[in-house]
Every structure is written in structure tokens, then in C-alpha cells.
PDB file of N, CA and C in Angstrom:
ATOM      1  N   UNK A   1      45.141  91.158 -47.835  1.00  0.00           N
ATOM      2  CA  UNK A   1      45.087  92.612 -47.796  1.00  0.00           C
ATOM      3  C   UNK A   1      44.405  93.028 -46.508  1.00  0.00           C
ATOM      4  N   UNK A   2      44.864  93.990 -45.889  1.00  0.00           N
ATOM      5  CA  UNK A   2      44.442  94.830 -44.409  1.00  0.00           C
ATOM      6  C   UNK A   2      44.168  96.355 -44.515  1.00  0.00           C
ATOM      7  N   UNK A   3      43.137  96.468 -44.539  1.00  0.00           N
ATOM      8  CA  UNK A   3      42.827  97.977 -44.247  1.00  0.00           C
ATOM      9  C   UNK A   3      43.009  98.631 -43.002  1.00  0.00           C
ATOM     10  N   UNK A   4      43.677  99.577 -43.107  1.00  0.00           N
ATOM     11  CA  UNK A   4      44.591 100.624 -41.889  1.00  0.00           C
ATOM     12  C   UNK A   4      43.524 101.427 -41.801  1.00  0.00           C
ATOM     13  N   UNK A   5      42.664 101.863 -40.962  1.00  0.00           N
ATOM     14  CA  UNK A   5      41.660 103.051 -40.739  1.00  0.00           C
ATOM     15  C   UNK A   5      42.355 104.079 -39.514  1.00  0.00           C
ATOM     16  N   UNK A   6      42.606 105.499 -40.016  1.00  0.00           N
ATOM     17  CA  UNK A   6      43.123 106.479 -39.017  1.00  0.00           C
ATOM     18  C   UNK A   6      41.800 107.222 -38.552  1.00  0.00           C
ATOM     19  N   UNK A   7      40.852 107.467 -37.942  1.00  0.00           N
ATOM     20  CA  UNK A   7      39.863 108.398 -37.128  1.00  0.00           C
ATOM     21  C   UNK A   7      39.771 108.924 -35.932  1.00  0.00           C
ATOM     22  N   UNK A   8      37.917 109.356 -36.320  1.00  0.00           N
ATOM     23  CA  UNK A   8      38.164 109.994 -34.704  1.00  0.00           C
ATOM     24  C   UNK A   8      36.558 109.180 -34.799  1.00  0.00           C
ATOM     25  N   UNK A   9      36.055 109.269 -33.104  1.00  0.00           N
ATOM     26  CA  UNK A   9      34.781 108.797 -32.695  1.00  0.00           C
ATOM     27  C   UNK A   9      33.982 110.387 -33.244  1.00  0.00           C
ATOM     28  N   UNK A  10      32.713 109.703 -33.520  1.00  0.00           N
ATOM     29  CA  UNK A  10      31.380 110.829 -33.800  1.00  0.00           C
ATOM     30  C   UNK A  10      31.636 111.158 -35.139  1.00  0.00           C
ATOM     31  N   UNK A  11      32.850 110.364 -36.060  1.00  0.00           N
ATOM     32  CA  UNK A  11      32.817 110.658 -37.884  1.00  0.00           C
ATOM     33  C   UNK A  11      32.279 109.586 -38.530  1.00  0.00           C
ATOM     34  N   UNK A  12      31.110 110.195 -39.171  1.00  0.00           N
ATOM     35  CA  UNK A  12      30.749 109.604 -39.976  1.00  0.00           C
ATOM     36  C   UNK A  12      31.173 109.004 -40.830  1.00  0.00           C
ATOM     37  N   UNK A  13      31.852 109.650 -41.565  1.00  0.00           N
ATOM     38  CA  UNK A  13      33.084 108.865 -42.781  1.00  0.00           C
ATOM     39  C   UNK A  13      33.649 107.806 -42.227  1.00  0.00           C
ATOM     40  N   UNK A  14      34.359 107.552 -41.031  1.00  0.00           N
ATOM     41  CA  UNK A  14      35.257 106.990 -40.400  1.00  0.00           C
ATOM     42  C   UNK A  14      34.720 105.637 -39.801  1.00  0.00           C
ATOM     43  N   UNK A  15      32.918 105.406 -39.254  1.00  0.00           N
ATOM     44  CA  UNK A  15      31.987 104.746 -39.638  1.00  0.00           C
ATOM     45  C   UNK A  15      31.717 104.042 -40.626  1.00  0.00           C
ATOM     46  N   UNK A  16      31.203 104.800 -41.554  1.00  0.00           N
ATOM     47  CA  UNK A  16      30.904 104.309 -42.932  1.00  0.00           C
ATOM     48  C   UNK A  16      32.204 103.352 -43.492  1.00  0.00           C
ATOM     49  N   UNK A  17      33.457 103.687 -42.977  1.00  0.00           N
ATOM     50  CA  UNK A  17      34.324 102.782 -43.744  1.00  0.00           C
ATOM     51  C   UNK A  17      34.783 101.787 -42.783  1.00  0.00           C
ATOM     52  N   UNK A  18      34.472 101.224 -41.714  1.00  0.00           N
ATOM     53  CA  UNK A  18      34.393 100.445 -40.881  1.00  0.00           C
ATOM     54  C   UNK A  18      33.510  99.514 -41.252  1.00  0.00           C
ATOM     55  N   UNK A  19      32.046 100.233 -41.541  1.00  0.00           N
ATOM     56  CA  UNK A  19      31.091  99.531 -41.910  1.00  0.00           C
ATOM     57  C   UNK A  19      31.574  98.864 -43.727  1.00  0.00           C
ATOM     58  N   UNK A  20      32.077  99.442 -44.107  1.00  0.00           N
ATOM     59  CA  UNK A  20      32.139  99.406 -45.711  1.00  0.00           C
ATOM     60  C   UNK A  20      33.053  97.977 -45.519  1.00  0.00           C
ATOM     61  N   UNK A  21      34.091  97.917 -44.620  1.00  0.00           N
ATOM     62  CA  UNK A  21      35.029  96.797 -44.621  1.00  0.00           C
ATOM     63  C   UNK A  21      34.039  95.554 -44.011  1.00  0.00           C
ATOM     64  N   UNK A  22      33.453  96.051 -42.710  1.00  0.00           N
ATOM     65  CA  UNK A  22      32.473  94.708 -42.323  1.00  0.00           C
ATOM     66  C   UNK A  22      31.900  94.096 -43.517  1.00  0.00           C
ATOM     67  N   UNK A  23      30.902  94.772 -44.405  1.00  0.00           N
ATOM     68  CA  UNK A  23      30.270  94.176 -45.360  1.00  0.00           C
ATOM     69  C   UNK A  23      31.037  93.499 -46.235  1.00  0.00           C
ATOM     70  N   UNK A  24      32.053  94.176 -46.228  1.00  0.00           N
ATOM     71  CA  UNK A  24      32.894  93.194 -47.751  1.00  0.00           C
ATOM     72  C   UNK A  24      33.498  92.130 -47.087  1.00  0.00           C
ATOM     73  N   UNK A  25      33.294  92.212 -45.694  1.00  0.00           N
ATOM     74  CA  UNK A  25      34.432  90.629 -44.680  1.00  0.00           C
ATOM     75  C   UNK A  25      36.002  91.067 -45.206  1.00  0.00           C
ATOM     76  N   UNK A  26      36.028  92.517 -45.030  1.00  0.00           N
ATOM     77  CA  UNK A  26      37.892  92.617 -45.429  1.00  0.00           C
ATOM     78  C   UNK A  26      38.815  93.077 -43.767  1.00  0.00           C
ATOM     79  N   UNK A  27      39.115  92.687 -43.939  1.00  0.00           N
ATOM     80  CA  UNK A  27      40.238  92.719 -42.554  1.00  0.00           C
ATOM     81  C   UNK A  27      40.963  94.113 -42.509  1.00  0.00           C
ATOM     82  N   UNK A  28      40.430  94.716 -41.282  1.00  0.00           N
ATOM     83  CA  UNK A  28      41.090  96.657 -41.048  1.00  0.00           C
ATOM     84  C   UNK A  28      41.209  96.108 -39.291  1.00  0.00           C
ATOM     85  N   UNK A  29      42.051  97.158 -39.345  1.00  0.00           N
ATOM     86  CA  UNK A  29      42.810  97.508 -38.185  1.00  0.00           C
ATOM     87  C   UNK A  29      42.376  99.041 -37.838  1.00  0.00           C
ATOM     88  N   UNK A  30      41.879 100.034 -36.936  1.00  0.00           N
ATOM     89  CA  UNK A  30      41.350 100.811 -36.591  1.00  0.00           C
ATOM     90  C   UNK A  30      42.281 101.994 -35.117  1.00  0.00           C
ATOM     91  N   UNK A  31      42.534 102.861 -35.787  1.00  0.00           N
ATOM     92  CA  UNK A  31      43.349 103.747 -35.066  1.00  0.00           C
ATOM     93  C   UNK A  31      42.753 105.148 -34.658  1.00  0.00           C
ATOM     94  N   UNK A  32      42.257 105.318 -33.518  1.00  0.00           N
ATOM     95  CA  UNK A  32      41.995 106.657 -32.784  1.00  0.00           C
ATOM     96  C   UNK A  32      42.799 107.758 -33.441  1.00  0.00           C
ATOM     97  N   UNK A  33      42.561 108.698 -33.968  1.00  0.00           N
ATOM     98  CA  UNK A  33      43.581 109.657 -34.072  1.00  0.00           C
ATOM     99  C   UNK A  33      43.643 110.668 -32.602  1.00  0.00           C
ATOM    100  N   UNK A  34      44.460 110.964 -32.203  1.00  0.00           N
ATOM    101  CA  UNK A  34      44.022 111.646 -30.621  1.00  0.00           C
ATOM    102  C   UNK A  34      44.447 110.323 -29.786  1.00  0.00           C
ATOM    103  N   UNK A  35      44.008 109.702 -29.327  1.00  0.00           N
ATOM    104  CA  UNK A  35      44.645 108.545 -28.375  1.00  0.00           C
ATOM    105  C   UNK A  35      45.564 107.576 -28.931  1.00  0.00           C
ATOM    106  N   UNK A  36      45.140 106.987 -30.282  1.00  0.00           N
ATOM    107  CA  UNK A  36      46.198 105.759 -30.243  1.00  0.00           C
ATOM    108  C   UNK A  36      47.431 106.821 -31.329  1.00  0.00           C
ATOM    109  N   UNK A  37      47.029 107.660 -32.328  1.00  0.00           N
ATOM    110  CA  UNK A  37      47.983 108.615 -32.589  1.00  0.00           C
ATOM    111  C   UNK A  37      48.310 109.542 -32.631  1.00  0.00           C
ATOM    112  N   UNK A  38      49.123 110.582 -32.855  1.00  0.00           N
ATOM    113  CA  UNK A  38      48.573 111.705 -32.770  1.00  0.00           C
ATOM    114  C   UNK A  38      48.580 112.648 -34.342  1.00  0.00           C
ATOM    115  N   UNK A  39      48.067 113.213 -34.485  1.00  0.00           N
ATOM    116  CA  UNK A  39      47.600 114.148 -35.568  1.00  0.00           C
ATOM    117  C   UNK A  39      49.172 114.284 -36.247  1.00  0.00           C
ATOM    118  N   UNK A  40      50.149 114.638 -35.247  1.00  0.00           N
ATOM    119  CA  UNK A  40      51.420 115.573 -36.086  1.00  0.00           C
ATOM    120  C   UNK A  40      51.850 113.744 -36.845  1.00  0.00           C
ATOM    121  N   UNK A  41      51.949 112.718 -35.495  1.00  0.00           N
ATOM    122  CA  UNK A  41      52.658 111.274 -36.525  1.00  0.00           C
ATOM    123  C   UNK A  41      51.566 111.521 -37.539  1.00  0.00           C
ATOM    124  N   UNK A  42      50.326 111.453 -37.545  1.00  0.00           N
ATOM    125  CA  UNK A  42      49.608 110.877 -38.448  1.00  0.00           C
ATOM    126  C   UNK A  42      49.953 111.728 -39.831  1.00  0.00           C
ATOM    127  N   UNK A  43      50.353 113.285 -39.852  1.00  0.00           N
ATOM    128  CA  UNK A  43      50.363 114.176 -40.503  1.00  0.00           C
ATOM    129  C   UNK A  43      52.124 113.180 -41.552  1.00  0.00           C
ATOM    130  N   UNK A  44      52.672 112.777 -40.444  1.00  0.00           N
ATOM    131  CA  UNK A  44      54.478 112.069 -41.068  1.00  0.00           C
ATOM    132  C   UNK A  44      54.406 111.227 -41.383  1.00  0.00           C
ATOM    133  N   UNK A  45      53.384 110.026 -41.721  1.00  0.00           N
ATOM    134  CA  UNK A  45      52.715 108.749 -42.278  1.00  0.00           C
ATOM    135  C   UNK A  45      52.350 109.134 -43.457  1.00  0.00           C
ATOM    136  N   UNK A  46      51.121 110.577 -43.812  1.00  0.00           N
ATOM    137  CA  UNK A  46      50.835 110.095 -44.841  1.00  0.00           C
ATOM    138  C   UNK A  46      50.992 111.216 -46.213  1.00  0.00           C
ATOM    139  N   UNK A  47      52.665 112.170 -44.943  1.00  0.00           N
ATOM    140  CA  UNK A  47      53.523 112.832 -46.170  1.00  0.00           C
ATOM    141  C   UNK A  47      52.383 114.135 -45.950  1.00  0.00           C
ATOM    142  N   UNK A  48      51.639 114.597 -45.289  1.00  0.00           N
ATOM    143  CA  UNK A  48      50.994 115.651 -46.158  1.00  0.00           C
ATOM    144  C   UNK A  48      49.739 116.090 -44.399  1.00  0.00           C
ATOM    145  N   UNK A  49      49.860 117.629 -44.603  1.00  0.00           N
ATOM    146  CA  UNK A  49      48.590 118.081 -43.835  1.00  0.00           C
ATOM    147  C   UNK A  49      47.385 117.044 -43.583  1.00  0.00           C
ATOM    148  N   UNK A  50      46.737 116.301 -42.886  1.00  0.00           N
ATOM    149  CA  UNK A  50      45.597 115.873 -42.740  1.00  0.00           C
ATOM    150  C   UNK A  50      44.410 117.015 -42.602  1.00  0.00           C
ATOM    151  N   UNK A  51      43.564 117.132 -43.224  1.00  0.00           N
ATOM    152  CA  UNK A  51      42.438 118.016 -42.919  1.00  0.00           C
ATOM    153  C   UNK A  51      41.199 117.433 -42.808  1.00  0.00           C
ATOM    154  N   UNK A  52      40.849 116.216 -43.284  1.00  0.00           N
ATOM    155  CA  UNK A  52      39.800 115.207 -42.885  1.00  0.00           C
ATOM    156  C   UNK A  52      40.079 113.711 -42.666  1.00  0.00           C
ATOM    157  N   UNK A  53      38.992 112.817 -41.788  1.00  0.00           N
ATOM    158  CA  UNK A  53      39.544 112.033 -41.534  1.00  0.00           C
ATOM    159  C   UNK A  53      37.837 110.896 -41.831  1.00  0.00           C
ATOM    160  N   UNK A  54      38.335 109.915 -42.344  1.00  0.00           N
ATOM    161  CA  UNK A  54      39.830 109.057 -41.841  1.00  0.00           C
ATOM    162  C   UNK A  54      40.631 109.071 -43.177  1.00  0.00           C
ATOM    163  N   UNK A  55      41.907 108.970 -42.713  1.00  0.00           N
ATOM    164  CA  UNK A  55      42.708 108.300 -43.776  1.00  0.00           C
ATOM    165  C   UNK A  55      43.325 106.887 -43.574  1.00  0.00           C
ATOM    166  N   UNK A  56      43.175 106.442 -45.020  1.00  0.00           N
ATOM    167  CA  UNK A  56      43.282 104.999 -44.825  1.00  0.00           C
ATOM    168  C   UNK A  56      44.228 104.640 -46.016  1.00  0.00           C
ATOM    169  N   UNK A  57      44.976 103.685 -45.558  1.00  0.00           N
ATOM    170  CA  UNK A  57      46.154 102.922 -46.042  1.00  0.00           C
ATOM    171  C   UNK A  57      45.456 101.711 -46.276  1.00  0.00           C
ATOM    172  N   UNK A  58      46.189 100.692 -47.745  1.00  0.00           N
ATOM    173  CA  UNK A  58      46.259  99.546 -47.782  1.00  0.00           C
ATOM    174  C   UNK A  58      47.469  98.633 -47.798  1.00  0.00           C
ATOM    175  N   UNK A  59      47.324  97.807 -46.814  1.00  0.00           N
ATOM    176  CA  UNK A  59      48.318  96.796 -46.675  1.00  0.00           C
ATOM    177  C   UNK A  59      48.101  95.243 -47.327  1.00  0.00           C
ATOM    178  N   UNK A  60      49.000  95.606 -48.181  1.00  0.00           N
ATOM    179  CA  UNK A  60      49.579  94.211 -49.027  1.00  0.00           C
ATOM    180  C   UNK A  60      50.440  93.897 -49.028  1.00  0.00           C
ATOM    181  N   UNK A  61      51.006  92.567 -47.965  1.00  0.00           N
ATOM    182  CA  UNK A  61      51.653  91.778 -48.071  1.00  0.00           C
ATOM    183  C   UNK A  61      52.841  92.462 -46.891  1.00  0.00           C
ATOM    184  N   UNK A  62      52.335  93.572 -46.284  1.00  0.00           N
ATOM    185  CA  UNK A  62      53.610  94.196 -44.920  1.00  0.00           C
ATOM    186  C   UNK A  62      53.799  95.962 -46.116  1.00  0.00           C
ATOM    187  N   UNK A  63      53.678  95.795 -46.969  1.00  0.00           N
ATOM    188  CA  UNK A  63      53.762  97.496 -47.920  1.00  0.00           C
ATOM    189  C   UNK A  63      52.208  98.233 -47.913  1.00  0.00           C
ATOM    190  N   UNK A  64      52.291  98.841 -46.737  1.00  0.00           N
ATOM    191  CA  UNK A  64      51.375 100.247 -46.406  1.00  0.00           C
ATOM    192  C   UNK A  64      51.148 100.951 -47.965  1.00  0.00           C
ATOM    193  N   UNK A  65      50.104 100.860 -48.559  1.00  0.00           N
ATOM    194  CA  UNK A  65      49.952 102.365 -49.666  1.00  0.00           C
ATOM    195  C   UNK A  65      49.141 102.936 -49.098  1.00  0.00           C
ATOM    196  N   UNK A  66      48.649 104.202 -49.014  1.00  0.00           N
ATOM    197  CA  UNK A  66      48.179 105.472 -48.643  1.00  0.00           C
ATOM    198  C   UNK A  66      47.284 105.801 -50.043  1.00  0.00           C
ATOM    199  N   UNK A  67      45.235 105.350 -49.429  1.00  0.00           N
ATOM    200  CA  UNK A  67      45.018 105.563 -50.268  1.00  0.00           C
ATOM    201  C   UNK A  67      44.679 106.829 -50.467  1.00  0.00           C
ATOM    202  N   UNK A  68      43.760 107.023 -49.118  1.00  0.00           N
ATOM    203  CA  UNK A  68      43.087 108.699 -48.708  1.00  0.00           C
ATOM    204  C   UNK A  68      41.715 108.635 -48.197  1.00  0.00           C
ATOM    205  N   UNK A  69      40.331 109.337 -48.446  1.00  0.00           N
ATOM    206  CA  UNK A  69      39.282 108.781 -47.270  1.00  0.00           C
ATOM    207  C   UNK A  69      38.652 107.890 -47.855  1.00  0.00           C
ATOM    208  N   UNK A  70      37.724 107.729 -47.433  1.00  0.00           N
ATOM    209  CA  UNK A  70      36.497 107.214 -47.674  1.00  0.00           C
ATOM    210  C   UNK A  70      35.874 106.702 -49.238  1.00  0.00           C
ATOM    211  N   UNK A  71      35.753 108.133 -49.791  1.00  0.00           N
ATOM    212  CA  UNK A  71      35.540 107.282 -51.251  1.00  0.00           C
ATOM    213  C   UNK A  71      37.021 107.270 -52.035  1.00  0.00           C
ATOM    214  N   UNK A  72      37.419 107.618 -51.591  1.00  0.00           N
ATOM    215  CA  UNK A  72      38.928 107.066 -52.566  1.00  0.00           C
ATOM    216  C   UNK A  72      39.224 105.530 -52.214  1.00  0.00           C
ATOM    217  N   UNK A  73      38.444 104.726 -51.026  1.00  0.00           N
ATOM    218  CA  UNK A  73      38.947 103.504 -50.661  1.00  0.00           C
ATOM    219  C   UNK A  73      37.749 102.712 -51.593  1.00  0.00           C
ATOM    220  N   UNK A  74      36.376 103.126 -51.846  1.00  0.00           N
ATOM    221  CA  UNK A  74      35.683 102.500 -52.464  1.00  0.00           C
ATOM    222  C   UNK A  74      35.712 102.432 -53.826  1.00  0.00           C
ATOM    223  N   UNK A  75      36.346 103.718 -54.024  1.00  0.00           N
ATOM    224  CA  UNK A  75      36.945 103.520 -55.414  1.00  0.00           C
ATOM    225  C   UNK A  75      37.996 102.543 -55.950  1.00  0.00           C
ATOM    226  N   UNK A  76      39.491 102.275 -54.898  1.00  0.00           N
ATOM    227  CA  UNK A  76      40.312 101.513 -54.696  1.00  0.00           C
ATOM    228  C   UNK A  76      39.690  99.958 -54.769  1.00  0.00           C
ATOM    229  N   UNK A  77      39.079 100.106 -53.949  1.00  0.00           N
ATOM    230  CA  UNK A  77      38.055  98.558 -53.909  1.00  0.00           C
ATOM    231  C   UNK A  77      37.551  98.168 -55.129  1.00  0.00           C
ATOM    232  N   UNK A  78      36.690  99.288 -55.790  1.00  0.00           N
ATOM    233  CA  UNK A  78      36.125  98.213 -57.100  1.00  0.00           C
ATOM    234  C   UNK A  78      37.113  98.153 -57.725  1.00  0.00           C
ATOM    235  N   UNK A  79      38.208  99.019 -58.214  1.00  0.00           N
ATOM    236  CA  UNK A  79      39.023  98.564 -59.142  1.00  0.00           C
ATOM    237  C   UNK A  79      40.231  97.004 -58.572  1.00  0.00           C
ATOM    238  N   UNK A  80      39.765  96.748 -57.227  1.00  0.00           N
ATOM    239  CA  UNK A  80      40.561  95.597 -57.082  1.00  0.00           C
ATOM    240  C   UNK A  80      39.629  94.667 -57.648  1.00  0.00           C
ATOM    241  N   UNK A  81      38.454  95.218 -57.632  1.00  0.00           N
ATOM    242  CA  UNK A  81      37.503  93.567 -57.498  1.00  0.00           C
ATOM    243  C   UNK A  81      37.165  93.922 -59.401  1.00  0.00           C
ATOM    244  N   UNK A  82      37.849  94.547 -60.162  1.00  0.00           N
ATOM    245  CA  UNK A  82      37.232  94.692 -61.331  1.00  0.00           C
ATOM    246  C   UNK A  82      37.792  93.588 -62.124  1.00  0.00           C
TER     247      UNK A  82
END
């Protein structure tokens, strides 16, 4: 499993779940929103207005799911590890 992180620099959230993946040793991939994408793709990825960030996808096995920020991924997480 690969965690997809979409942000921006100076977010906290977007931090915190960088950091949240270091601690658990889970493997993310990390995307600028503004340089490496831009807001409108990012807006056609995940189906819907972005209004905070980051949004984050999980990849299992090459199938992207779209979980949403921050605590929706820690939520996602314990119920994997439950």
C-alpha cells in the first residue's frame, strides 16, 4: 500500500500526514499542489471542489481510492490495522 499526499508547503495538515506516514514506516509519494499539480487536475482526480488540503488517496496494488484529509486517513489506517 502507497499513500498519495496532494499539498501545499506552510500546511500543517499536509505535515502532520507526512509525519503520520513516517511514523507508521508506510510508503507516500508527495505532490505540491501549485507546482507538481495544479488545483483544476487536482479538483478532476478527486471528482469534487477541493477546499482543503491535503487530499490523499490510497494505493493498493496500482487502484488509487480517494480517501480525503488528514483525519479521514487516520481513521482509514486504524480500520486497516483493526
Amino acid at each position: 500500500m502507497k499513500i498519495i499526499i496532494y499539498g501545499k508547503d506552510n500546511c500543517i495538515n499536509c505535515d502532520k500526514t507526512k509525519l503520520l506516514c513516517q511514523m507508521q514506516s508506510l510508503d507516500y509519494q508527495y505532490h505540491t499542489v501549485g507546482s507538481d499539480i495544479s488545483i483544476e487536475q487536482l479538483w478532476n482526480k478527486v471528482g469534487q471542489t477541493v477546499r482543503s488540503l491535503p487530499q490523499i488517496f490510497l494505493d493498493r496494488n496500482g487502484s488509487a481510492e480517494y480517501v480525503g484529509g488528514y483525519d479521514d486517513l487516520r481513521l482509514a489506517l486504524s480500520g486497516a490495522r483493526a
